[in-house]
N, C-alpha and C. Protein backbone atom coordinates (compact mmCIF):
# COMPACT_ATOMS: atom_id res chain seq x y z
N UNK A 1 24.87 102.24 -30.33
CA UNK A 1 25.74 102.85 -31.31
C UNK A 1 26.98 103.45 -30.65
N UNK A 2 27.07 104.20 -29.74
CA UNK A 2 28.02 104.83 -28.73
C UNK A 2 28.96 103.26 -28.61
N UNK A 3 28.60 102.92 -28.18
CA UNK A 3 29.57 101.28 -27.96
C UNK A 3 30.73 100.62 -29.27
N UNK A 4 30.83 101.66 -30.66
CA UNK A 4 31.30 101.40 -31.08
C UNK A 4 32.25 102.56 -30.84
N UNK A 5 32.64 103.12 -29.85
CA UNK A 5 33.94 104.16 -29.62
C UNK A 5 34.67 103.29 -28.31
N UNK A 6 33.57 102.39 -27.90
CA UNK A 6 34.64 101.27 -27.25
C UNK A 6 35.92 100.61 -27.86
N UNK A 7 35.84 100.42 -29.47
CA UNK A 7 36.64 99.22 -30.12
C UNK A 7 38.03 99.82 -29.97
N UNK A 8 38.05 100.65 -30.36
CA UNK A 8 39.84 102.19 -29.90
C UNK A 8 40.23 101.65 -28.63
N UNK A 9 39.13 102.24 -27.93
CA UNK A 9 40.03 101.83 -26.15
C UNK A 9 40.07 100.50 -26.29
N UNK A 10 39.77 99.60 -26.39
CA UNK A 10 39.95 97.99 -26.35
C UNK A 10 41.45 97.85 -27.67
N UNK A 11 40.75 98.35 -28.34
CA UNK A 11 42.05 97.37 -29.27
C UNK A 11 43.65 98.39 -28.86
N UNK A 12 43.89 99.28 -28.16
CA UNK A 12 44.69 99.99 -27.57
C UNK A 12 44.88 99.76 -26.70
N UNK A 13 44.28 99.46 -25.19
CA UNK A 13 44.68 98.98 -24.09
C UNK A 13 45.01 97.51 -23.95
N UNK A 14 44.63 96.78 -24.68
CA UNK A 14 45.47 95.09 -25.07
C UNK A 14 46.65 95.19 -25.46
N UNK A 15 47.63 95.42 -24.92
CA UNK A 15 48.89 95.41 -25.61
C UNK A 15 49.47 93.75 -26.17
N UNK A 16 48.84 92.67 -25.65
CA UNK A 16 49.24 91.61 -25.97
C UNK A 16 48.68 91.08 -27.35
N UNK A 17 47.90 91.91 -27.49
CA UNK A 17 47.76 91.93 -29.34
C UNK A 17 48.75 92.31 -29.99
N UNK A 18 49.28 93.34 -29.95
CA UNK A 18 50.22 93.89 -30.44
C UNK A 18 51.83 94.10 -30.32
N UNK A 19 51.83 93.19 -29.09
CA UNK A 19 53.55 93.39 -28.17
C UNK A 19 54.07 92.63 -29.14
N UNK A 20 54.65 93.04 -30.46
CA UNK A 20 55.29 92.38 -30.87
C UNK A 20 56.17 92.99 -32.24
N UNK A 21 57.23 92.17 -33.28
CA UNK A 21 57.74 93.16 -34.28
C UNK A 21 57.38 93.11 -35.52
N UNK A 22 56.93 91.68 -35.63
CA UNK A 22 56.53 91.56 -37.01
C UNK A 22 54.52 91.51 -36.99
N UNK A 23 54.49 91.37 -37.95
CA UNK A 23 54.94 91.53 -39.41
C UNK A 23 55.21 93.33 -39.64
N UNK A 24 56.10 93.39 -40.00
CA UNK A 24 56.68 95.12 -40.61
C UNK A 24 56.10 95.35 -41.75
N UNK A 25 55.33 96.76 -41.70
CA UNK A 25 55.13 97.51 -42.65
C UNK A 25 55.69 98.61 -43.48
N UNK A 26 56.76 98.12 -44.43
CA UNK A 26 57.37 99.48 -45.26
C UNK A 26 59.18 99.56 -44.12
N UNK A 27 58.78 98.61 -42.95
CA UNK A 27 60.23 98.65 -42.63
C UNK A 27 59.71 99.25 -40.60
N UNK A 28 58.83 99.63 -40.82
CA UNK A 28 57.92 100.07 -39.26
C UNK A 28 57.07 98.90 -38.68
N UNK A 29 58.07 98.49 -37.52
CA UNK A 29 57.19 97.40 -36.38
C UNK A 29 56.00 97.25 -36.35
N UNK A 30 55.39 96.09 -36.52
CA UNK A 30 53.58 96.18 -35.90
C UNK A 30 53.32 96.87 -34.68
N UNK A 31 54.10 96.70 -33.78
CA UNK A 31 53.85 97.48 -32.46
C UNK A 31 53.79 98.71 -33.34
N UNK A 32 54.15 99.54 -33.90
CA UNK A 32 54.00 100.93 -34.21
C UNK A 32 52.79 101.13 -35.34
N UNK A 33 52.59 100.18 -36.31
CA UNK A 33 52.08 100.97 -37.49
C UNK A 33 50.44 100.01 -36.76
N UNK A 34 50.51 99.26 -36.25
CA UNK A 34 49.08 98.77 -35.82
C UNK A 34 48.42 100.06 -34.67
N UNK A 35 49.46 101.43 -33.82
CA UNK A 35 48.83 101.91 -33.32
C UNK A 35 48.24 102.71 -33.98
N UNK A 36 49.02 103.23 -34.94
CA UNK A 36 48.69 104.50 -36.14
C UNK A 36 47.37 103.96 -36.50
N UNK A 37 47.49 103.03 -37.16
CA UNK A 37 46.43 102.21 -38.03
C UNK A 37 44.82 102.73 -37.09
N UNK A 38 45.40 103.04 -35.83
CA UNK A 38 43.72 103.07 -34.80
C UNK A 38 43.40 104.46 -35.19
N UNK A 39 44.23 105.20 -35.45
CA UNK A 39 43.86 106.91 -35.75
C UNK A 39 42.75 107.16 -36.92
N UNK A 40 42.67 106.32 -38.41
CA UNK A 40 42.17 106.62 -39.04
C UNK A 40 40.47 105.97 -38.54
N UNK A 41 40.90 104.54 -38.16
CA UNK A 41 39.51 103.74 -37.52
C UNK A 41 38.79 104.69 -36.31
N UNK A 42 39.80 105.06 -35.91
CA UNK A 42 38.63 105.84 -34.15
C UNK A 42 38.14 107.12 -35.30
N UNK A 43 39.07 107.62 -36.24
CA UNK A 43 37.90 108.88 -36.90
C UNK A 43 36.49 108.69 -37.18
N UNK A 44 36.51 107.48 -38.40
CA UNK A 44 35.65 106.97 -38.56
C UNK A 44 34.64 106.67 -38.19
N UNK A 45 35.01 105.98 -36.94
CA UNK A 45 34.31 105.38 -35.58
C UNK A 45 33.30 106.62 -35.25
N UNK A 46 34.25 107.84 -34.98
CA UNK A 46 33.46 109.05 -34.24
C UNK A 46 32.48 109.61 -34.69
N UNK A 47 33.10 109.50 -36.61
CA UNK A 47 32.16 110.70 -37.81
C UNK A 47 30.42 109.36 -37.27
N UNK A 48 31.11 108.45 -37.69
CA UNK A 48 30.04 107.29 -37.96
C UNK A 48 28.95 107.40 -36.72
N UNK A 49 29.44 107.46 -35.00
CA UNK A 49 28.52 107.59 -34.22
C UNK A 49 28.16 109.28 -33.83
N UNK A 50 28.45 110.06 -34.05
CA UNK A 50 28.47 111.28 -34.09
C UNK A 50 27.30 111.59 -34.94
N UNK A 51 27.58 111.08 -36.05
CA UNK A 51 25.99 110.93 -37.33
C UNK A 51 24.82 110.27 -37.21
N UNK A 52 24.96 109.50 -36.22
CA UNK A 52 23.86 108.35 -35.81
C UNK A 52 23.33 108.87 -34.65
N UNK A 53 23.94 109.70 -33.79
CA UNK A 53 23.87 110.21 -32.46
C UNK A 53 23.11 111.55 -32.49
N UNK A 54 23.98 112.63 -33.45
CA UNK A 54 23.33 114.04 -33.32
C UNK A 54 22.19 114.88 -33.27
N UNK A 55 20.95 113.84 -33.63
CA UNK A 55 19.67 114.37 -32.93
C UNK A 55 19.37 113.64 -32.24
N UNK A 56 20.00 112.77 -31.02
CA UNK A 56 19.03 112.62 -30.02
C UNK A 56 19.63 113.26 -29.02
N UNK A 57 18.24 113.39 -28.09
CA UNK A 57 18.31 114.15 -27.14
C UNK A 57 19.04 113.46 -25.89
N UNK A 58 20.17 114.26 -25.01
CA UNK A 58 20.79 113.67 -23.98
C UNK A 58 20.32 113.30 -23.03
């Protein structure tokens, strides 16, 4: 379950996914609105393994 807070660092440190301008959202580069776009997913990501995680023991 932890392995899904990998997908953030991966889809963020590939920049060759993203080195690029189109397709534009609202008038904002993919290079820009595809990083934003990771802010709401890594929340998610965290609430989601954070909830799956919080009673076990370390």
């Amino acid at each position: 379950m932890k392995a899904l807070l990998l997908l953030p660092l991966v889809g963020t440190l590939v920049p060759v996914v993203y080195d690029r301008r189109g397709p534009e959202f609202f008038g904002v580069p993919f290079f820009y609105w595809y990083q934003l776009a990771w802010v709401p997913v890594t929340i998610a990501l965290i609430v989601i393994v954070y909830r799956a995680t919080r009673d076990d023991p370390q």
